[in-house]
Protein backbone atom coordinates (compact mmCIF):
# COMPACT_ATOMS: atom_id res chain seq x y z
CA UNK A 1 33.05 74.14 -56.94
CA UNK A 2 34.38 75.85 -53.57
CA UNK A 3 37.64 74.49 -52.28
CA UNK A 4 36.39 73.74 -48.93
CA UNK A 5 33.70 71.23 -50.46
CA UNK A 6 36.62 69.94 -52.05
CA UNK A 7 39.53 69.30 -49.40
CA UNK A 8 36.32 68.42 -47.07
CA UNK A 9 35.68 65.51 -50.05
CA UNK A 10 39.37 64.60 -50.32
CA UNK A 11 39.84 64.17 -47.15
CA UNK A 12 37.07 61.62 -46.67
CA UNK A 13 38.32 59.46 -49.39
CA UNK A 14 41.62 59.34 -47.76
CA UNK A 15 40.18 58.54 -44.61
CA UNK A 16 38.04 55.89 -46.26
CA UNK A 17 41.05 54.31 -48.20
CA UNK A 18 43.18 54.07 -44.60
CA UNK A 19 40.03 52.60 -43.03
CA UNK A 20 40.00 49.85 -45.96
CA UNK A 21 43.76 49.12 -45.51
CA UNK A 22 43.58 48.94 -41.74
CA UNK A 23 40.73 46.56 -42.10
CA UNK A 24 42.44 44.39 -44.92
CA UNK A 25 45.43 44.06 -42.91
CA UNK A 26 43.68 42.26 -39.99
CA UNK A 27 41.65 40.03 -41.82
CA UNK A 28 45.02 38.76 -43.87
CA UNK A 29 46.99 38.82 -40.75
CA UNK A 30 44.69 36.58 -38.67
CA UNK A 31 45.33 32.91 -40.24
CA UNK A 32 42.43 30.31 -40.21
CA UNK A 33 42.07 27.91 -37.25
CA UNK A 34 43.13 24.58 -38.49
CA UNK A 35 41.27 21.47 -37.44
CA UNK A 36 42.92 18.80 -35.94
CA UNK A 37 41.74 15.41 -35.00
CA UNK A 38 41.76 14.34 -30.97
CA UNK A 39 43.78 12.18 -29.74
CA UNK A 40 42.22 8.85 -28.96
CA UNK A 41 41.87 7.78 -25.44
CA UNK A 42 44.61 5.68 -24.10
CA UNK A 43 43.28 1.76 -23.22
CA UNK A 44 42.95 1.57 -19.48
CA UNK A 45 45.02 -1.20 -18.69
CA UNK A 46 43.04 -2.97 -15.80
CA UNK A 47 46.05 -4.14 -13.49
CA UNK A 48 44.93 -7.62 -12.27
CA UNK A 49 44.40 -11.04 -13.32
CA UNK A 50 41.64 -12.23 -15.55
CA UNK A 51 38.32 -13.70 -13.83
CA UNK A 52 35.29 -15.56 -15.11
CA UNK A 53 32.81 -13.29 -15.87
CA UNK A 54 28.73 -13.37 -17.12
CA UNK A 55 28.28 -12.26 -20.84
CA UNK A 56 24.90 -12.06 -20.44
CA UNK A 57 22.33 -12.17 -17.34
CA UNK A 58 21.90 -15.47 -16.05
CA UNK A 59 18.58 -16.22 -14.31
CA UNK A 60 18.13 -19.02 -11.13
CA UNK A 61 18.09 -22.55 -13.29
CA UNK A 62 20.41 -21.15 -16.23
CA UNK A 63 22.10 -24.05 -17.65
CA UNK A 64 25.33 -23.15 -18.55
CA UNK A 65 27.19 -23.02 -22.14
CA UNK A 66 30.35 -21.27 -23.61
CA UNK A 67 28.37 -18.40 -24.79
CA UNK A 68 27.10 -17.65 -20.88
CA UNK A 69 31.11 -16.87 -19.47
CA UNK A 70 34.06 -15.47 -20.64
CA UNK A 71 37.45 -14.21 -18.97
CA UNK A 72 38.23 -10.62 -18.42
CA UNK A 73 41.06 -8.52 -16.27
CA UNK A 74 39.93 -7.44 -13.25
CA UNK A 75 41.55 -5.53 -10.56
CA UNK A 76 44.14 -7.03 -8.43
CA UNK A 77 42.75 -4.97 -5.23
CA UNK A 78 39.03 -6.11 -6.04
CA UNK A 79 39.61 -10.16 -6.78
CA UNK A 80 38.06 -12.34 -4.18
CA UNK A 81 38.90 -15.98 -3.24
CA UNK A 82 35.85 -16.96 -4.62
CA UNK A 83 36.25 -15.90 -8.01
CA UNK A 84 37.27 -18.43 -11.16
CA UNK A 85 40.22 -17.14 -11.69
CA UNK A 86 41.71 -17.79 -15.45
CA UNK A 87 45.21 -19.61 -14.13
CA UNK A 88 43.48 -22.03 -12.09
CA UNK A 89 40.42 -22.74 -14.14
CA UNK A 90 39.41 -25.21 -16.28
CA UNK A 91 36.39 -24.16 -18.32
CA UNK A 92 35.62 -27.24 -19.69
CA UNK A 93 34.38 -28.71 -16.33
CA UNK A 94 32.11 -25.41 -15.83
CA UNK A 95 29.97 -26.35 -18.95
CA UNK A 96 26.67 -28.01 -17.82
CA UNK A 97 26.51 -26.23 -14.44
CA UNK A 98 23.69 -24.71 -13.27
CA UNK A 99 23.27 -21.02 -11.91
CA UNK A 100 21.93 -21.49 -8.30
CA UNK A 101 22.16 -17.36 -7.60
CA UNK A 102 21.24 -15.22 -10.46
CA UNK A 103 24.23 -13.16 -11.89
CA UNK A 104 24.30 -10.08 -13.62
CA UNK A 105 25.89 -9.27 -17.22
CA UNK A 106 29.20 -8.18 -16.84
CA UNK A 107 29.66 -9.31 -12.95
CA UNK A 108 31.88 -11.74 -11.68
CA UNK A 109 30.58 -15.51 -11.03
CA UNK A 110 31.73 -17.04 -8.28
CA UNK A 111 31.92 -20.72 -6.68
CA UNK A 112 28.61 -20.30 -4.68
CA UNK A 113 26.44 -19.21 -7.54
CA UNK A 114 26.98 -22.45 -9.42
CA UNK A 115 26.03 -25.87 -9.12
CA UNK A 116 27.88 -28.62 -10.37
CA UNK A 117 26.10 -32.26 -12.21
CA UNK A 118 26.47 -34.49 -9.05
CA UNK A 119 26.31 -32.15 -6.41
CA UNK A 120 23.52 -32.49 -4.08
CA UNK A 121 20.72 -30.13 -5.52
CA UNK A 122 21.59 -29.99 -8.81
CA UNK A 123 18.17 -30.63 -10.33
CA UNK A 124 16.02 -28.39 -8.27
CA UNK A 125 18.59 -25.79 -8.82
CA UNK A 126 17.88 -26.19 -12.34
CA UNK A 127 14.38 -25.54 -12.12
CA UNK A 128 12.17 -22.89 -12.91
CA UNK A 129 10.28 -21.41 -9.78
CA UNK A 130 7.18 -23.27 -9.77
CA UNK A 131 8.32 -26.14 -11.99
CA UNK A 132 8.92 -29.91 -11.67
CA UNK A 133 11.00 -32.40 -13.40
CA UNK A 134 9.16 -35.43 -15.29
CA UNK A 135 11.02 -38.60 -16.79
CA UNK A 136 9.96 -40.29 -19.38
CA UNK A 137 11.15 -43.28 -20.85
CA UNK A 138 12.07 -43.46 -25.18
CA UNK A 139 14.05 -45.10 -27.26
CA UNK A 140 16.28 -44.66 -30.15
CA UNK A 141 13.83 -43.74 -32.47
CA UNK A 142 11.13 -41.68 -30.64
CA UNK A 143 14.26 -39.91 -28.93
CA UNK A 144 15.74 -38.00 -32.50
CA UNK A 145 18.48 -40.40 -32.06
CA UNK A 146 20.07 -39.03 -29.54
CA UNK A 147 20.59 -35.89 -31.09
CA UNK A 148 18.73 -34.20 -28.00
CA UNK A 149 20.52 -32.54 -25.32
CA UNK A 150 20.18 -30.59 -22.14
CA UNK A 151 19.11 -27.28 -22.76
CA UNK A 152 17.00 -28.07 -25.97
CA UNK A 153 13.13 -27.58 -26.03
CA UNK A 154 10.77 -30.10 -27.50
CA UNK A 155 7.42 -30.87 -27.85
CA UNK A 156 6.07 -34.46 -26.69
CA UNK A 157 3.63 -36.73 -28.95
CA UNK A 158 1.75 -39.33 -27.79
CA UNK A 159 0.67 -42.13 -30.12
CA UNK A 160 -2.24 -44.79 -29.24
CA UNK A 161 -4.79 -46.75 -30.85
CA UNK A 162 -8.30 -47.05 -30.32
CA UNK A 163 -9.97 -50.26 -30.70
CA UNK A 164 -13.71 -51.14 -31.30
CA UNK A 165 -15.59 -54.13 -32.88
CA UNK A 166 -16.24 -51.97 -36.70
CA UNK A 167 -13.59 -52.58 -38.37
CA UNK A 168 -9.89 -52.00 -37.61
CA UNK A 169 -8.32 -49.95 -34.89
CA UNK A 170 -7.79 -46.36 -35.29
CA UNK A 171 -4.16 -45.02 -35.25
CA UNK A 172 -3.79 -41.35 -34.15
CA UNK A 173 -0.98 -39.37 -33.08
CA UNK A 174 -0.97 -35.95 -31.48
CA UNK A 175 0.93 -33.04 -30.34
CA UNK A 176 -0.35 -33.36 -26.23
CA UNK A 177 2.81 -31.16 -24.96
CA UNK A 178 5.16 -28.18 -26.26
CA UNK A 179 7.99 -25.68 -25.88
CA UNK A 180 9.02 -28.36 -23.20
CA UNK A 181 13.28 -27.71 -21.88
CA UNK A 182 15.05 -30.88 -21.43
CA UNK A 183 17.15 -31.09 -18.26
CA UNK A 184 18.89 -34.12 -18.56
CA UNK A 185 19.09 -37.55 -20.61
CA UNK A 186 19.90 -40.61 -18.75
CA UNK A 187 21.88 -39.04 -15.68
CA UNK A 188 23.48 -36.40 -17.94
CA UNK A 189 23.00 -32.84 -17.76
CA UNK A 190 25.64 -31.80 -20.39
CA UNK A 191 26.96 -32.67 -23.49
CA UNK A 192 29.86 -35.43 -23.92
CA UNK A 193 32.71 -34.36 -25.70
CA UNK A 194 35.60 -36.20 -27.10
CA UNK A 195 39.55 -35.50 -26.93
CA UNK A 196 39.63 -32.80 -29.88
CA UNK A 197 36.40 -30.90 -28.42
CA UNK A 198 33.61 -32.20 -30.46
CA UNK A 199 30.16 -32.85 -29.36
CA UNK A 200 29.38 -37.15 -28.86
CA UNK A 201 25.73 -38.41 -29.63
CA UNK A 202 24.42 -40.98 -28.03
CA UNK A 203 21.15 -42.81 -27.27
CA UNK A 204 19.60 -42.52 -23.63
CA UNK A 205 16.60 -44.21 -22.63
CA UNK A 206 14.82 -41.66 -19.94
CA UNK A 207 14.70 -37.99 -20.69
CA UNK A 208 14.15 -35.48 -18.09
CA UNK A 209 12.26 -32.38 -18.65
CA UNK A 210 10.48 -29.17 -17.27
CA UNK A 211 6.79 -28.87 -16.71
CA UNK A 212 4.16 -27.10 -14.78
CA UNK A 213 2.47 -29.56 -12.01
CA UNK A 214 -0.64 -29.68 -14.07
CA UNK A 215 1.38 -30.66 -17.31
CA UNK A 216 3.65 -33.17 -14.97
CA UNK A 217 0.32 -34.91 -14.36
CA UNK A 218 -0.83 -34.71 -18.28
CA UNK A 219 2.85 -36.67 -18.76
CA UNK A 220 2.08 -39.31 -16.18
CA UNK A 221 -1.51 -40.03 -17.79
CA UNK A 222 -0.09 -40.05 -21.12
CA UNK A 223 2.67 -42.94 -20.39
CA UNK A 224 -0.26 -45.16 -19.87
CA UNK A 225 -2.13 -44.41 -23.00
CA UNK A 226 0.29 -44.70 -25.24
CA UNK A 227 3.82 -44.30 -27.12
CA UNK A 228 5.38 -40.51 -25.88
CA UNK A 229 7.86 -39.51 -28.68
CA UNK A 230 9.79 -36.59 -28.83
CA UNK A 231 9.95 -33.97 -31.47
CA UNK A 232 13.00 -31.11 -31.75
CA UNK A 233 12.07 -27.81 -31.46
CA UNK A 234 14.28 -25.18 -34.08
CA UNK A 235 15.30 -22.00 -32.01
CA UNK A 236 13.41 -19.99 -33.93
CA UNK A 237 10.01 -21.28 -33.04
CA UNK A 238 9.61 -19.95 -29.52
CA UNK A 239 9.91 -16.57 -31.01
CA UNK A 240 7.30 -16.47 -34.05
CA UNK A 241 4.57 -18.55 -31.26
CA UNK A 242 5.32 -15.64 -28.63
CA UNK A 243 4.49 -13.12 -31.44
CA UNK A 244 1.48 -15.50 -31.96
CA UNK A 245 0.19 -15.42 -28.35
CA UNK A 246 1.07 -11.69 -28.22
CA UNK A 247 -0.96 -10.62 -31.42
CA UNK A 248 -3.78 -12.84 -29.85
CA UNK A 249 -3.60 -11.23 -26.57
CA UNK A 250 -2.97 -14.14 -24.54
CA UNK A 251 0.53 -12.77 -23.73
CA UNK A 252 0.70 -8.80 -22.03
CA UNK A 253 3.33 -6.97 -22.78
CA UNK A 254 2.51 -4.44 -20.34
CA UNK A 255 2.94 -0.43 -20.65
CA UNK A 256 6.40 -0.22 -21.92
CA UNK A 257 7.75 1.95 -19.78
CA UNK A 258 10.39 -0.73 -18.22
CA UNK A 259 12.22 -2.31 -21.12
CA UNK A 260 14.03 -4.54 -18.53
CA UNK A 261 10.79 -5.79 -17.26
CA UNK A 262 9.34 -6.24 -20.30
CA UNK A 263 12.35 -8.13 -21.76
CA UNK A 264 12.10 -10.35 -18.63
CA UNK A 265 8.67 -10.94 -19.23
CA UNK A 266 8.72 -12.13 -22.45
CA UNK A 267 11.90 -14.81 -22.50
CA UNK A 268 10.24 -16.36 -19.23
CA UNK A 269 6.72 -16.11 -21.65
CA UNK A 270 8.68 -18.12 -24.49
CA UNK A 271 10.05 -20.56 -22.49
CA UNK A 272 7.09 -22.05 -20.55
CA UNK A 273 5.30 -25.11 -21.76
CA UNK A 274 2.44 -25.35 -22.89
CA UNK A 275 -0.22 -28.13 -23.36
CA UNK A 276 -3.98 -27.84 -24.82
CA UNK A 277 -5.14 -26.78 -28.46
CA UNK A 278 -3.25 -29.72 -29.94
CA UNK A 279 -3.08 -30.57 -33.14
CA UNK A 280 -3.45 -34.08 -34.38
CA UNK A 281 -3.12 -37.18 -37.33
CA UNK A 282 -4.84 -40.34 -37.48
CA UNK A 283 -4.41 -43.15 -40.01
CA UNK A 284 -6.65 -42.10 -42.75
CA UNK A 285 -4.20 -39.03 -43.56
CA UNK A 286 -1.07 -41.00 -44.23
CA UNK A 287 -2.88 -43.95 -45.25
CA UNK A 288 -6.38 -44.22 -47.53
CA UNK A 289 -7.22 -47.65 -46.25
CA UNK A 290 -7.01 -46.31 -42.09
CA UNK A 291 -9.65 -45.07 -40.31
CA UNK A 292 -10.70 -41.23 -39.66
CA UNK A 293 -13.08 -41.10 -37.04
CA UNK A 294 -13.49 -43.64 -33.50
CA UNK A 295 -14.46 -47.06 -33.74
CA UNK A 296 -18.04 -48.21 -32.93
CA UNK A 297 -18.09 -48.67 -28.91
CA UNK A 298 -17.59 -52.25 -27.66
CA UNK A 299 -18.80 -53.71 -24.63
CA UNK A 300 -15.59 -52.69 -22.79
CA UNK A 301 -15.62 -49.06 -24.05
CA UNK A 302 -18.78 -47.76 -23.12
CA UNK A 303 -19.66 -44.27 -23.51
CA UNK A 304 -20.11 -42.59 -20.53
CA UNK A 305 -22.77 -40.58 -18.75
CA UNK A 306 -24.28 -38.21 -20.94
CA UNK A 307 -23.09 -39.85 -23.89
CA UNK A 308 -19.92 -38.06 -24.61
CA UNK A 309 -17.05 -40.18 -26.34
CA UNK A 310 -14.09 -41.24 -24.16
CA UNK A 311 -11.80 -39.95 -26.55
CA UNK A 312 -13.92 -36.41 -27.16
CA UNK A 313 -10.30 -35.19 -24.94
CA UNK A 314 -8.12 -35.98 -28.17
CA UNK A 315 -10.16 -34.15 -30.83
CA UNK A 316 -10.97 -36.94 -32.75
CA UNK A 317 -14.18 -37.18 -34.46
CA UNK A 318 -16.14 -40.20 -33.19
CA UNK A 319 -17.80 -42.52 -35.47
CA UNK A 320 -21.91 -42.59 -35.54
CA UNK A 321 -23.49 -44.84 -32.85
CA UNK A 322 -24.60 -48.56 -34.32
CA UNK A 323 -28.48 -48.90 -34.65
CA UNK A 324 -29.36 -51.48 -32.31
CA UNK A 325 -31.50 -54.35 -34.00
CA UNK A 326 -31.93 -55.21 -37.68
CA UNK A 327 -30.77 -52.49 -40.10
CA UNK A 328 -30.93 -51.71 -44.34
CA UNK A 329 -28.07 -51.12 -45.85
CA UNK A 330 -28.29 -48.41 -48.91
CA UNK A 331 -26.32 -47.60 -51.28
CA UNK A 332 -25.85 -44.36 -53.06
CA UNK A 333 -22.83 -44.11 -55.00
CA UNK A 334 -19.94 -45.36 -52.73
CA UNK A 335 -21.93 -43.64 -49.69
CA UNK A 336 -23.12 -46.37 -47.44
CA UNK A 337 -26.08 -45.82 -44.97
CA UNK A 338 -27.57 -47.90 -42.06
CA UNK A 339 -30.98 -47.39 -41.59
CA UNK A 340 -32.95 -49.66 -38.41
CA UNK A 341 -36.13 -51.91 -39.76
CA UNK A 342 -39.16 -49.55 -39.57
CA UNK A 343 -36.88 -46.22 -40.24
CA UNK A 344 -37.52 -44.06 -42.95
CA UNK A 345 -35.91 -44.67 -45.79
């Protein structure tokens, strides 16, 4: 081989092997980065005393309860005369008030924005726009035993009986109301508590609640028909009925695009009473020997024009009309018919 192929090859390899070193030595000199964790934040430490704030948004009519308020620091600089501060503040009396000025989550409530049981205003403060407050009397037993209170929801059954001259009356109860809030019992719009804090039942004779002027005037009819009981609603029931009326289309949701709105929407949709499509029992389905359908009209319950039953309103089914004159009674099986002399049989 020629010696100039062969320095020109040596010298390549040595330039190659210095190349290799060079390149070595500044990947082994350059350490790793090393991750480290960030410091946390420090806690702002809010340099004031602590005010009565809203957990949650309180609407107009918002009766409220310890879950509604809670205290939190505020700044010294920002604090207004108006505000419940934590010092001077006794929460206790601030249960059962009413919101009179709505007040957002997370924003201080002040002195104007509540109404106190007493104060003049109190009730209409507590309603809805557009609603009225009904009383109706109960009693012990058609009241849950007291174990109702301001703020619940119920639903109101009316029981009556409907006489006639075939036989005996016929009992019926039905569901005529629902989803109705109850604003006060007696003259109380809160809750009675005892020494150590806990909750006191007892009996009231009136019951105050929320309606819609057309349902207010249902109420008022009702009290002269019969016995109004009430009936506990669970929590829970206001939501599976909105999902009801929603699946059904008789409640909107809207477009979607404004959660808010739409959230809005649908807690004022859960909480309004409503009344028609009741549901119903009469005597026969808790007792055999009762009656199912309307007694036979007498001469003081007269059908009236075009024939229609006076109680068609509560769903019941109404009972045949009598034959006038002489009838034959036959008898197939333990089915009874009445046919009028000169019928066919």
């Amino acid at each position: 081989m020629d010696s100039r192929k062969v320095m020109m090859l040596v010298g390549a390899l040595l330039v190659a092997a210095v190349t290799a070193f060079a390149a070595r030595s500044l990947i082994a000199g350059a350490a790793a980065p090393q991750a480290q964790a960030a410091a946390a934040p420090a806690p702002v430490v809010i340099d004031g005393p602590e005010v009565l704030v809203a957990t949650r948004a309180l609407p107009v009519g918002t009766i409220l309860d310890a879950t509604a308020l809670k205290f939190q620091p505020w700044p010294k600089e920002l604090v207004e005369n108006a505000y419940f501060q934590k010092d001077a503040t006794d929460m206790s009396k601030l249960l059962g008030t009413v919101v009179r000025l709505p007040v957002t989550a997370g924003q201080p409530v002040t002195q104007g924005q509540l109404v106190k049981p007493g104060d003049r205003g109190f009730l209409a403060a507590a309603l809805g726009p557009g609603m009225r407050a009904v009383t109706v009397p109960v009693s012990a037993q058609t009241s849950v035993a007291g174990f109702i209170f301001p703020g619940d929801h119920i639903d109101l059954l009316l029981t009556q009986s409907v006489g006639g001259n075939d036989g005996p009356a016929l009992k019926a109860t039905e569901t005529v109301v629902r989803n109705l809030r109850v604003l006060a019992t007696d003259q109380r719009t809160g809750s009675n508590k005892d020494e150590g804090g806990n909750t006191v039942v007892q009996t009231f004779s009136n019951v105050t609640v929320e309606a819609t002027p057309r349902i207010a005037e249902q109420i008022a009819v009702a009290q002269t028909i019969g016995t109004l009981s009430l009936s506990l609603r669970s929590i829970a029931d206001n939501a599976s009925e909105l999902e009801q009326a929603i699946a059904s289309g008789a409640v909107s949701v809207g477009d979607g695009k404004d959660p808010k709105a739409e959230k809005a929407m649908l807690a004022a949709a859960s909480a309004m009473p409503q009344a028609g499509n009741s549901t119903y029992v009469v005597g026969a389905d808790v007792s055999r020997f009762q009656r199912r359908s309307v007694p036979a009209m007498t001469d003081n319950n007269v059908a009236p024009a075009g024939g229609a039953s006076p109680n068609a309103g509560m769903g019941i089914p109404a009972a045949p009309a009598k034959p006038a004159g002489p009838v034959v009674r036959i008898a197939r099986g333990n089915n009874v018919t009445e046919v009028p002399v000169g019928g066919k049989f």
